[in-house]
PDB file of N, CA and C in Angstrom:
ATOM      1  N   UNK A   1       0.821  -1.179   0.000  1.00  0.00           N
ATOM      2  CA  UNK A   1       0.000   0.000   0.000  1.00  0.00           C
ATOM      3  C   UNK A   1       0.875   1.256   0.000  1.00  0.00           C
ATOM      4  N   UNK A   2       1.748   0.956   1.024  1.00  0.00           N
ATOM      5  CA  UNK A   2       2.650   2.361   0.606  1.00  0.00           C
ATOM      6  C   UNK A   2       4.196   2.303  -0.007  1.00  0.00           C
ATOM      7  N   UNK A   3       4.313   1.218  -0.550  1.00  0.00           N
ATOM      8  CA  UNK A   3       5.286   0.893  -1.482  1.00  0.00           C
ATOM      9  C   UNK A   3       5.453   1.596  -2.975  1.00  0.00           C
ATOM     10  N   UNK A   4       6.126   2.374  -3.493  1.00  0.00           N
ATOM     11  CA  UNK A   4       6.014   3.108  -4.463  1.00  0.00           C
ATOM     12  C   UNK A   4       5.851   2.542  -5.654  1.00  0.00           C
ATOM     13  N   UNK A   5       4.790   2.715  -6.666  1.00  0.00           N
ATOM     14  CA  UNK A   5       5.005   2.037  -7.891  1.00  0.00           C
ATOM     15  C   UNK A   5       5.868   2.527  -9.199  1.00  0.00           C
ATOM     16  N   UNK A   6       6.779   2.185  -9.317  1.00  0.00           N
ATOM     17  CA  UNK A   6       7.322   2.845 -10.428  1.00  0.00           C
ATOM     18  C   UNK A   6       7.078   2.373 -11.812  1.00  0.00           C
ATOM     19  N   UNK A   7       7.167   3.315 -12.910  1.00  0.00           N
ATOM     20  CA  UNK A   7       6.513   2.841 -14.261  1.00  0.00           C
ATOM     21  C   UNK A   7       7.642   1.596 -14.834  1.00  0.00           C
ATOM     22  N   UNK A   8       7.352   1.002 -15.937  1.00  0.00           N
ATOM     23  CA  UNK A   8       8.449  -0.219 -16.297  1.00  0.00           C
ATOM     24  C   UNK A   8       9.510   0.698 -16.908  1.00  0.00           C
ATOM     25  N   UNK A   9      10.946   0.623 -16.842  1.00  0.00           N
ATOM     26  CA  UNK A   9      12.111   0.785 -17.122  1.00  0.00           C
ATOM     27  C   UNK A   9      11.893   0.901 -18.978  1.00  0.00           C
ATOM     28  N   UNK A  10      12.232   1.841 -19.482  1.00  0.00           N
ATOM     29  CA  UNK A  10      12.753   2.045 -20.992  1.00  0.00           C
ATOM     30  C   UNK A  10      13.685   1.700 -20.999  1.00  0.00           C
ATOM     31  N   UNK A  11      13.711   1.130 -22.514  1.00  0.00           N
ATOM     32  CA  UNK A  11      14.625   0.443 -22.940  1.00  0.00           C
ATOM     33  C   UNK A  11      14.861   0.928 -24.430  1.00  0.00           C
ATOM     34  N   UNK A  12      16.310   1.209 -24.803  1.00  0.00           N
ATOM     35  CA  UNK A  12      16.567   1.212 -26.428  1.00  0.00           C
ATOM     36  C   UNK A  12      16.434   0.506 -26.779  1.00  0.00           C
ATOM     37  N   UNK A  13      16.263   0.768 -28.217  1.00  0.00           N
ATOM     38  CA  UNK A  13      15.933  -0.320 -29.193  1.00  0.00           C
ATOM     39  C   UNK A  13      16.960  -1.112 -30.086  1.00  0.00           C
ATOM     40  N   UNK A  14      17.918  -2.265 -29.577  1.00  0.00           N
ATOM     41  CA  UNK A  14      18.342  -3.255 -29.848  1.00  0.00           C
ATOM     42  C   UNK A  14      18.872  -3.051 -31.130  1.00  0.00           C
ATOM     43  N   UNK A  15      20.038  -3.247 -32.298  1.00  0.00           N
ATOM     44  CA  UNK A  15      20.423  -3.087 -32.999  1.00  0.00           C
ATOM     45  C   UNK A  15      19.913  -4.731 -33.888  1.00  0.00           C
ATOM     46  N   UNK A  16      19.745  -4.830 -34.859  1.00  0.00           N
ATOM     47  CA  UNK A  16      19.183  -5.507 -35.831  1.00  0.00           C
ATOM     48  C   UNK A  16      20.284  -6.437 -36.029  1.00  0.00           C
ATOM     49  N   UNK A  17      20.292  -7.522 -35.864  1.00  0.00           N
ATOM     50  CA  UNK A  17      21.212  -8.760 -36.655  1.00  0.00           C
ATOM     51  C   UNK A  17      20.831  -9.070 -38.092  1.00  0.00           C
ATOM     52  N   UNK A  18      20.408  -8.595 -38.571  1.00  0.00           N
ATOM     53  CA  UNK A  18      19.928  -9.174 -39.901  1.00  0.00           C
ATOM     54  C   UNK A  18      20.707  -7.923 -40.972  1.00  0.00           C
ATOM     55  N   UNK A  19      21.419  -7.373 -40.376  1.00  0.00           N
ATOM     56  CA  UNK A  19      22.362  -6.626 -41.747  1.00  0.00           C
ATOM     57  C   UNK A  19      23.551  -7.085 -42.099  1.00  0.00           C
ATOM     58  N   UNK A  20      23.640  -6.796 -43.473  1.00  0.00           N
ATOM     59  CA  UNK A  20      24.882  -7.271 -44.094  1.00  0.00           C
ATOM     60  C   UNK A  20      25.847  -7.185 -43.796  1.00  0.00           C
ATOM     61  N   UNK A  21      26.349  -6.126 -43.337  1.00  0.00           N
ATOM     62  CA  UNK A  21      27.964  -5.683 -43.273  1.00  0.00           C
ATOM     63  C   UNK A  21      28.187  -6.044 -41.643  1.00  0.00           C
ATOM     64  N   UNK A  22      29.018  -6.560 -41.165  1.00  0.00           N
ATOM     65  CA  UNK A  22      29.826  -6.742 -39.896  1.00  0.00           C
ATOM     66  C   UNK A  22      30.086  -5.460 -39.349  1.00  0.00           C
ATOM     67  N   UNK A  23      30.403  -4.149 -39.919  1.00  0.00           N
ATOM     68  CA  UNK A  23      30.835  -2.976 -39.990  1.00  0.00           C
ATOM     69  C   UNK A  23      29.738  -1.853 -39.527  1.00  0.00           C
ATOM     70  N   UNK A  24      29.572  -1.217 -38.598  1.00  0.00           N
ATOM     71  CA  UNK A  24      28.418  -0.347 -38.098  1.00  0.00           C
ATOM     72  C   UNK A  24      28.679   0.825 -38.917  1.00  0.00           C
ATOM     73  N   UNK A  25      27.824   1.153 -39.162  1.00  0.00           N
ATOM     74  CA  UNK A  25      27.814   2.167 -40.255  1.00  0.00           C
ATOM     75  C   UNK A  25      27.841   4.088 -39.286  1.00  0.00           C
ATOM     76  N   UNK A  26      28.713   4.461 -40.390  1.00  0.00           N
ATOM     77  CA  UNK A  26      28.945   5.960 -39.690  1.00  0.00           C
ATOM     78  C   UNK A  26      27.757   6.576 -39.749  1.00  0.00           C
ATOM     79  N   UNK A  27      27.693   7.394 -38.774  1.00  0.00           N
ATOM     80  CA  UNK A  27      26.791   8.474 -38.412  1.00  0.00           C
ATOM     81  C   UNK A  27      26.761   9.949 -38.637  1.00  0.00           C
ATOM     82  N   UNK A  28      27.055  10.586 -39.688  1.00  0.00           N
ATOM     83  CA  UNK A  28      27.179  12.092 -40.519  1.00  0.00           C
ATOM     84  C   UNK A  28      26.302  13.010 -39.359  1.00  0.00           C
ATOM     85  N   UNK A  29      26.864  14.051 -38.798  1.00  0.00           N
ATOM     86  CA  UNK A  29      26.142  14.657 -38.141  1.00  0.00           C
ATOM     87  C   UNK A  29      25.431  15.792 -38.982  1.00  0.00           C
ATOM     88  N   UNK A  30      24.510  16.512 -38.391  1.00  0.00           N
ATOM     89  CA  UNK A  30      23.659  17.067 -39.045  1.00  0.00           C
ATOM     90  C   UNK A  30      24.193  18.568 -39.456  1.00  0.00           C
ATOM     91  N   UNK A  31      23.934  19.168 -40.614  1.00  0.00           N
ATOM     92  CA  UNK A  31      25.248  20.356 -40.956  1.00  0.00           C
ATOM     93  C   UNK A  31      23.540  21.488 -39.601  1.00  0.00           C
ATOM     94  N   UNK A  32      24.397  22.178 -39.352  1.00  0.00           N
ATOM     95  CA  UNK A  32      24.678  23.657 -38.380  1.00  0.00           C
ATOM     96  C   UNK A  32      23.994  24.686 -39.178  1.00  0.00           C
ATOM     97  N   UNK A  33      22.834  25.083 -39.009  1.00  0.00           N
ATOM     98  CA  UNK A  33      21.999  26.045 -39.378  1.00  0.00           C
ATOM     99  C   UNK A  33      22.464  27.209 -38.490  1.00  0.00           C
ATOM    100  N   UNK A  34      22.761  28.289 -39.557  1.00  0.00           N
ATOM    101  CA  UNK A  34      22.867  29.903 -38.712  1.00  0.00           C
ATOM    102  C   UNK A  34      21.977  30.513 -37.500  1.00  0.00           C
ATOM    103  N   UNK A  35      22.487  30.916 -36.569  1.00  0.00           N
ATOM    104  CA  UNK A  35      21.498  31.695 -35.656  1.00  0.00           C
ATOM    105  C   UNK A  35      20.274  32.509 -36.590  1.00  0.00           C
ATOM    106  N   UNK A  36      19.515  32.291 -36.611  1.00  0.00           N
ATOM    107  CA  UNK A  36      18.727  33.670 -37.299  1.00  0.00           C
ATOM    108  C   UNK A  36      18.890  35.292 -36.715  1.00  0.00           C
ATOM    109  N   UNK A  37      18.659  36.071 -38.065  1.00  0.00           N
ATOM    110  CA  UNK A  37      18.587  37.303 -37.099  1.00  0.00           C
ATOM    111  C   UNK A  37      17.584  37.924 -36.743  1.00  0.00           C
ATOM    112  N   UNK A  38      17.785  38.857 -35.808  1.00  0.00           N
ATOM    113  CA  UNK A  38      16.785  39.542 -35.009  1.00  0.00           C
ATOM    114  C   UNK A  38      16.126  40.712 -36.142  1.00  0.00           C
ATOM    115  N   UNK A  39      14.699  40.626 -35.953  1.00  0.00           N
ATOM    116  CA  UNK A  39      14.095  41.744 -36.748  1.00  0.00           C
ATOM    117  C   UNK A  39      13.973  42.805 -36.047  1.00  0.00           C
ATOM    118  N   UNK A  40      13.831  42.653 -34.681  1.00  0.00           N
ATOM    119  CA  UNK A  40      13.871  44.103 -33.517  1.00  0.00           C
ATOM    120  C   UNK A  40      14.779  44.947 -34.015  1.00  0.00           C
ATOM    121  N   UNK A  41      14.727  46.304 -33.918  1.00  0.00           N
ATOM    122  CA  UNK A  41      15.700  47.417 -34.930  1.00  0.00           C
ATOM    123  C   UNK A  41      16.565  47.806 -33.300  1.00  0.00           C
ATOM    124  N   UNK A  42      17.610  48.196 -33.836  1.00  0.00           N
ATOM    125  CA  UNK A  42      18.918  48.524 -32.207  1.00  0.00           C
ATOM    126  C   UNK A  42      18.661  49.564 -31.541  1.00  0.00           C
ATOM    127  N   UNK A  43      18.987  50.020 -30.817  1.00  0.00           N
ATOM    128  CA  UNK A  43      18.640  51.515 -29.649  1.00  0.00           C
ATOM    129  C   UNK A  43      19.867  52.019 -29.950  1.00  0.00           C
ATOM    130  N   UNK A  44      19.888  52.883 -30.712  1.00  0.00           N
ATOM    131  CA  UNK A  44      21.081  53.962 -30.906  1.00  0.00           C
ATOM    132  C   UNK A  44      20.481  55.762 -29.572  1.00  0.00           C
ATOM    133  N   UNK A  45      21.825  55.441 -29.092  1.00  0.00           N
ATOM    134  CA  UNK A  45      21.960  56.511 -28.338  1.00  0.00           C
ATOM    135  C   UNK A  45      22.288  57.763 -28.832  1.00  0.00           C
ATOM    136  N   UNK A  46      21.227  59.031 -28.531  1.00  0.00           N
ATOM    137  CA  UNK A  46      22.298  60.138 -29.088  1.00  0.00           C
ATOM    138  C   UNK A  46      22.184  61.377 -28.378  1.00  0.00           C
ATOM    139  N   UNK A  47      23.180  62.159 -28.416  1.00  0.00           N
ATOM    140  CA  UNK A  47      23.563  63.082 -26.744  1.00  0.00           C
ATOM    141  C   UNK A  47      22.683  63.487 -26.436  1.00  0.00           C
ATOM    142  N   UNK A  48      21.355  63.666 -26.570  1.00  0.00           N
ATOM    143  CA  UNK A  48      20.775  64.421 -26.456  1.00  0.00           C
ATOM    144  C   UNK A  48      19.477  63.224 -25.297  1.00  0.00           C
ATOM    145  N   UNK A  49      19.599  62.356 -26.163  1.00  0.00           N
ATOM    146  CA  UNK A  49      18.898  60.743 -25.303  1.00  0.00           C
ATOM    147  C   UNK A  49      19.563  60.900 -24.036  1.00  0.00           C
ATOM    148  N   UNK A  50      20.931  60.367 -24.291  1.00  0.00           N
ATOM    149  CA  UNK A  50      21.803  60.090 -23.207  1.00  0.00           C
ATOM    150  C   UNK A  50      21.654  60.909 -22.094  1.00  0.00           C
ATOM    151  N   UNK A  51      22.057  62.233 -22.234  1.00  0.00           N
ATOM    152  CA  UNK A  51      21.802  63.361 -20.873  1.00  0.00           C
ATOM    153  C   UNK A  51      20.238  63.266 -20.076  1.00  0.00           C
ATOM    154  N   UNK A  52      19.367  62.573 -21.192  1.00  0.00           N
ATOM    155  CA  UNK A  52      17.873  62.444 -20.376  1.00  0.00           C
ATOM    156  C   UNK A  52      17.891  60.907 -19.436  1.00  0.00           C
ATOM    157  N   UNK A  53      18.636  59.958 -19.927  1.00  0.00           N
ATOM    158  CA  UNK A  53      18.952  58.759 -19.361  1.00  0.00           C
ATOM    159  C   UNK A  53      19.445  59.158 -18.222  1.00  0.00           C
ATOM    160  N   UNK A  54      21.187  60.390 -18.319  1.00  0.00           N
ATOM    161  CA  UNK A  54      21.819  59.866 -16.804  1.00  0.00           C
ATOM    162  C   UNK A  54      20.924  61.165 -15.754  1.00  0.00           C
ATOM    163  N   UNK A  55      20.218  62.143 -16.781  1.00  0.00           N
ATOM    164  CA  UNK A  55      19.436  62.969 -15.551  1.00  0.00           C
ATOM    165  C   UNK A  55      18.390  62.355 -15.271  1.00  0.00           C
ATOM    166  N   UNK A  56      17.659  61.555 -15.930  1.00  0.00           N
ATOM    167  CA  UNK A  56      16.466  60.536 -15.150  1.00  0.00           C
ATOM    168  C   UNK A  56      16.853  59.663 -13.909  1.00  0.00           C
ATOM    169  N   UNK A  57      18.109  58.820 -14.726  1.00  0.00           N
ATOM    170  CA  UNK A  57      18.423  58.105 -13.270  1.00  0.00           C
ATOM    171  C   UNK A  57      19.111  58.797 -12.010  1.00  0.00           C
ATOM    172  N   UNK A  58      19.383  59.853 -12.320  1.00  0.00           N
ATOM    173  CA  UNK A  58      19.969  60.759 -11.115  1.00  0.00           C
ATOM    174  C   UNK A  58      18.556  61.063 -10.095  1.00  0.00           C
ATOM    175  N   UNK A  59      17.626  61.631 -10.982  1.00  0.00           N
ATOM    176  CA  UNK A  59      16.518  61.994 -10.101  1.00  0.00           C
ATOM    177  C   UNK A  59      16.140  60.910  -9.279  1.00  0.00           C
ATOM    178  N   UNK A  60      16.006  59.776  -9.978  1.00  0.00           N
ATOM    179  CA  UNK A  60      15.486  58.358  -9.291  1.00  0.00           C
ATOM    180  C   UNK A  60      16.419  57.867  -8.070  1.00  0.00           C
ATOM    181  N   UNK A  61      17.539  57.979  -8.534  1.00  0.00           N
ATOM    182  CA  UNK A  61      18.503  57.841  -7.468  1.00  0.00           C
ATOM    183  C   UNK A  61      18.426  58.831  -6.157  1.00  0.00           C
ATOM    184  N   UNK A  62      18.327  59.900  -6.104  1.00  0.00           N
ATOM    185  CA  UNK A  62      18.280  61.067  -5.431  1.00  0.00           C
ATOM    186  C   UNK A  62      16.797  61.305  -4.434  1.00  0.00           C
ATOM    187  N   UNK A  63      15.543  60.643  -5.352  1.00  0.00           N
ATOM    188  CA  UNK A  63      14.424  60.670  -4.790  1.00  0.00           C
ATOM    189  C   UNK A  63      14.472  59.459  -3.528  1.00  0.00           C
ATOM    190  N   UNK A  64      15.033  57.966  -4.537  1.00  0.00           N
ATOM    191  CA  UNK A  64      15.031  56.815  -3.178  1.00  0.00           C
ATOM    192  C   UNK A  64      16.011  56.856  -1.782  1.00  0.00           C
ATOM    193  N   UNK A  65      17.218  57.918  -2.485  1.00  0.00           N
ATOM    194  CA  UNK A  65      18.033  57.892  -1.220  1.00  0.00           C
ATOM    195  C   UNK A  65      16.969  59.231  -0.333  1.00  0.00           C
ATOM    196  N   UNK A  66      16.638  59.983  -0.516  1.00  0.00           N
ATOM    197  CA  UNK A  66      15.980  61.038   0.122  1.00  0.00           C
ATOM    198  C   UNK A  66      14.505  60.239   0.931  1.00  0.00           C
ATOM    199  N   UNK A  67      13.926  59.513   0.436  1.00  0.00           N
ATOM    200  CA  UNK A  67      13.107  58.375   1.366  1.00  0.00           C
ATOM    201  C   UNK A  67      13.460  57.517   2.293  1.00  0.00           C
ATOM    202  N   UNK A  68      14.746  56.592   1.777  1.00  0.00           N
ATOM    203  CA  UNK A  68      15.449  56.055   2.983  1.00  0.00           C
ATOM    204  C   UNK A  68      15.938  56.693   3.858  1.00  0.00           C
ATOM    205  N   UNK A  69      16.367  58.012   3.422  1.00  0.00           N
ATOM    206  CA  UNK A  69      17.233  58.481   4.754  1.00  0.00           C
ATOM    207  C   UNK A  69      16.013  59.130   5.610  1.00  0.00           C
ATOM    208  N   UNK A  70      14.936  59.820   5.075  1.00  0.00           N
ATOM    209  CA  UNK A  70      14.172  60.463   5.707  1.00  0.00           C
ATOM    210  C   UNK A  70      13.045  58.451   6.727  1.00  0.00           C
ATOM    211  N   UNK A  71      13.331  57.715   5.963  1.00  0.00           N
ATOM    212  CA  UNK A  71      12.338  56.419   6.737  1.00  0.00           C
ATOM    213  C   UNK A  71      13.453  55.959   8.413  1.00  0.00           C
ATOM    214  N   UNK A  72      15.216  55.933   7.709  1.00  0.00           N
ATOM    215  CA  UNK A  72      15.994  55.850   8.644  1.00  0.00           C
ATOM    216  C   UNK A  72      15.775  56.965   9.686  1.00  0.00           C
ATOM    217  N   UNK A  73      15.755  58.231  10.000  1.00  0.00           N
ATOM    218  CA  UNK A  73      15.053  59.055  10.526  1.00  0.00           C
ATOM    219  C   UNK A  73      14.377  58.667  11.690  1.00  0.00           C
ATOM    220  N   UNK A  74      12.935  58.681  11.056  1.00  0.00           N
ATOM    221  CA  UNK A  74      11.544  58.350  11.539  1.00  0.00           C
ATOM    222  C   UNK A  74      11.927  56.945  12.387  1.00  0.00           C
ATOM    223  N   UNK A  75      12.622  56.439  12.330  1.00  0.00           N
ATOM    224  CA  UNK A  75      12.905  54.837  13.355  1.00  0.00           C
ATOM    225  C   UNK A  75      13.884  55.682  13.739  1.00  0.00           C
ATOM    226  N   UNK A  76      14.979  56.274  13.856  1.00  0.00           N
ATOM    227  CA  UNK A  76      15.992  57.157  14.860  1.00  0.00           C
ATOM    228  C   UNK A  76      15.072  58.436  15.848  1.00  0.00           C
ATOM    229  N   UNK A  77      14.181  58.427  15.790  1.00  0.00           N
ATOM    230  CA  UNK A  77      13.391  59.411  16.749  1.00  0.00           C
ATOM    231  C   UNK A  77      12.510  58.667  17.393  1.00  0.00           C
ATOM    232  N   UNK A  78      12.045  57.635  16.852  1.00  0.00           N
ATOM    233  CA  UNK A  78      10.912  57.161  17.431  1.00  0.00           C
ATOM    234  C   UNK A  78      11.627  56.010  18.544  1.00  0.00           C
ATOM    235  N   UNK A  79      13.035  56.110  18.108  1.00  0.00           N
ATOM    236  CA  UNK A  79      13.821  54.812  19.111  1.00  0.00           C
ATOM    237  C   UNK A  79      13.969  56.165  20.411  1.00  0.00           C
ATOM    238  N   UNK A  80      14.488  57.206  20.150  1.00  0.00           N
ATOM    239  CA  UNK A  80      15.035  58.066  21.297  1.00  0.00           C
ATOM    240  C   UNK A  80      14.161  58.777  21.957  1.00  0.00           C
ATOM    241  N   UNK A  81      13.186  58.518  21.354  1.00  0.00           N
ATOM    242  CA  UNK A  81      11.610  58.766  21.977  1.00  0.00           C
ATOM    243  C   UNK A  81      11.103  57.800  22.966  1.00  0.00           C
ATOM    244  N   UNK A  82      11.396  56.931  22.774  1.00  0.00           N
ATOM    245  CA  UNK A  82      11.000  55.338  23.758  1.00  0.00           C
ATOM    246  C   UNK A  82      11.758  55.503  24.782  1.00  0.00           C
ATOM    247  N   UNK A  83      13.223  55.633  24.339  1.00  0.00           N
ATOM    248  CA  UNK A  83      14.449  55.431  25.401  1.00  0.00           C
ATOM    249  C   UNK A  83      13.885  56.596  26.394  1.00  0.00           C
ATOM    250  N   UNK A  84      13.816  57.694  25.963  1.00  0.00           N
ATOM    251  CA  UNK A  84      13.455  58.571  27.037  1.00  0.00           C
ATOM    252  C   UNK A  84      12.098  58.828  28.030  1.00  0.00           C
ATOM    253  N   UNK A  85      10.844  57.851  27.177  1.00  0.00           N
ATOM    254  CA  UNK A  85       9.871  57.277  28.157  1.00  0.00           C
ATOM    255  C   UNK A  85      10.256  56.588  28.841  1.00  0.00           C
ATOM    256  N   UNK A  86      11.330  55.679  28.173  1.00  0.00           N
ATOM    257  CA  UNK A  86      11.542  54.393  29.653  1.00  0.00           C
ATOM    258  C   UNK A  86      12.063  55.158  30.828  1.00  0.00           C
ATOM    259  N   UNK A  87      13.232  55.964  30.653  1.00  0.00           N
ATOM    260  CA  UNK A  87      13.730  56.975  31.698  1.00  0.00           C
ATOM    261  C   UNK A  87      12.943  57.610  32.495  1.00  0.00           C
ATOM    262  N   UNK A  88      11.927  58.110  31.831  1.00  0.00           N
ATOM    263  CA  UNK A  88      10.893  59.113  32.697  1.00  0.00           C
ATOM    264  C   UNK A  88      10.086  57.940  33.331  1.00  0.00           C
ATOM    265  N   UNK A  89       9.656  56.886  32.929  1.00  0.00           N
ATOM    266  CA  UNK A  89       8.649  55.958  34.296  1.00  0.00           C
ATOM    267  C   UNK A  89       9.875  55.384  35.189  1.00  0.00           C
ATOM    268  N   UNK A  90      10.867  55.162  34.420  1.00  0.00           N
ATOM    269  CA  UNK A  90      11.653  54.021  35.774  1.00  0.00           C
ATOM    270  C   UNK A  90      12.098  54.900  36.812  1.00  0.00           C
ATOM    271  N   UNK A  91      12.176  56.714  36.661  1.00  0.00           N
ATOM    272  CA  UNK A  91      12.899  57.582  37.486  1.00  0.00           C
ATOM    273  C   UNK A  91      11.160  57.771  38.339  1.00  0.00           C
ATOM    274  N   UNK A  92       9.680  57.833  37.645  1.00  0.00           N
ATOM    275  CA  UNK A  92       8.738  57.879  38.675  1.00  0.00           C
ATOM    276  C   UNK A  92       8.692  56.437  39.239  1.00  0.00           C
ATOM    277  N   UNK A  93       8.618  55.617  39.097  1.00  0.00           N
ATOM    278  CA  UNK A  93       8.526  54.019  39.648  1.00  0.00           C
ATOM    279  C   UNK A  93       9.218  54.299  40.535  1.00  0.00           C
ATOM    280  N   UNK A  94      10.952  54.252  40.663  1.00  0.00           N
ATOM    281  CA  UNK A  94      11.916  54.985  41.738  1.00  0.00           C
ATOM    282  C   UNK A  94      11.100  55.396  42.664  1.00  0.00           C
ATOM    283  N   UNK A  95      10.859  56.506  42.347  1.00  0.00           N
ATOM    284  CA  UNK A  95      10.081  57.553  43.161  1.00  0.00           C
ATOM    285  C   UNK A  95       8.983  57.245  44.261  1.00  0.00           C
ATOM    286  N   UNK A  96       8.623  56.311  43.291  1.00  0.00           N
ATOM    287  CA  UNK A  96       6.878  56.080  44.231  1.00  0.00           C
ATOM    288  C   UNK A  96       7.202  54.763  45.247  1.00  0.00           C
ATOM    289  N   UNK A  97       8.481  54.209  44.845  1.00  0.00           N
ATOM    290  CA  UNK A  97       9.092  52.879  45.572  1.00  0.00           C
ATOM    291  C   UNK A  97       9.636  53.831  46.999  1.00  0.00           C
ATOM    292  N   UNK A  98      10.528  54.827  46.752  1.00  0.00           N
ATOM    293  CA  UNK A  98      10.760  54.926  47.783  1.00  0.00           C
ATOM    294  C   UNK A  98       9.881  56.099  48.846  1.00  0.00           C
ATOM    295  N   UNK A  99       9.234  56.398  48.386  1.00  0.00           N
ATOM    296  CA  UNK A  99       7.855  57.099  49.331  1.00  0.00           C
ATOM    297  C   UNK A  99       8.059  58.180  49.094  1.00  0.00           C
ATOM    298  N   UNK A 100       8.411  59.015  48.470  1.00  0.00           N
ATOM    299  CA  UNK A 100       8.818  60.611  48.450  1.00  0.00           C
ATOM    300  C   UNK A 100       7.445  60.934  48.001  1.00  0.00           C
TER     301      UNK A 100
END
């Protein structure tokens, strides 16, 4: 029941005794058809492209670092914000422990 069934084993197909020659006959490989070419036409760059390429990716670059640093931020205040609640209850806890 839980023994795996596997399908029956393939097998090649056996070379023929019934030919003439003792001699196995050569095998001509098949001649090498060219890559075809591409009909898509090329992306020629020209200065005028180019300066919109590296000022696009500048902006893009400039916008994601200006988010991370402003997200790094927002977790650097909100950590020194905590730290300094914990300070302010553990200095009243103190306080109320020792009766003042």
């Amino acid at each position: 029941m839980f023994t795996p069934k596997y399908p029956p084993a393939d097998h090649a197909p056996t070379a023929s005794t019934t030919t003439a020659s003792a001699v196995p006959a050569t095998i001509t490989p098949a001649p090498v058809t060219p890559a075809p070419v591409s009909n898509r036409p090329t992306i020629q760059l020209t200065p005028g492209s180019t300066l919109a390429l590296v000022g696009g990716g500048t902006a893009v670059v400039l916008i994601v670092g200006t988010v991370l640093v402003s997200m790094l931020l927002a977790v650097a205040i909100t950590g020194v914000s905590v730290a300094i609640c914990a300070v302010v209850l553990r200095s009243l806890l103190n306080d109320s422990r020792k009766g003042r």
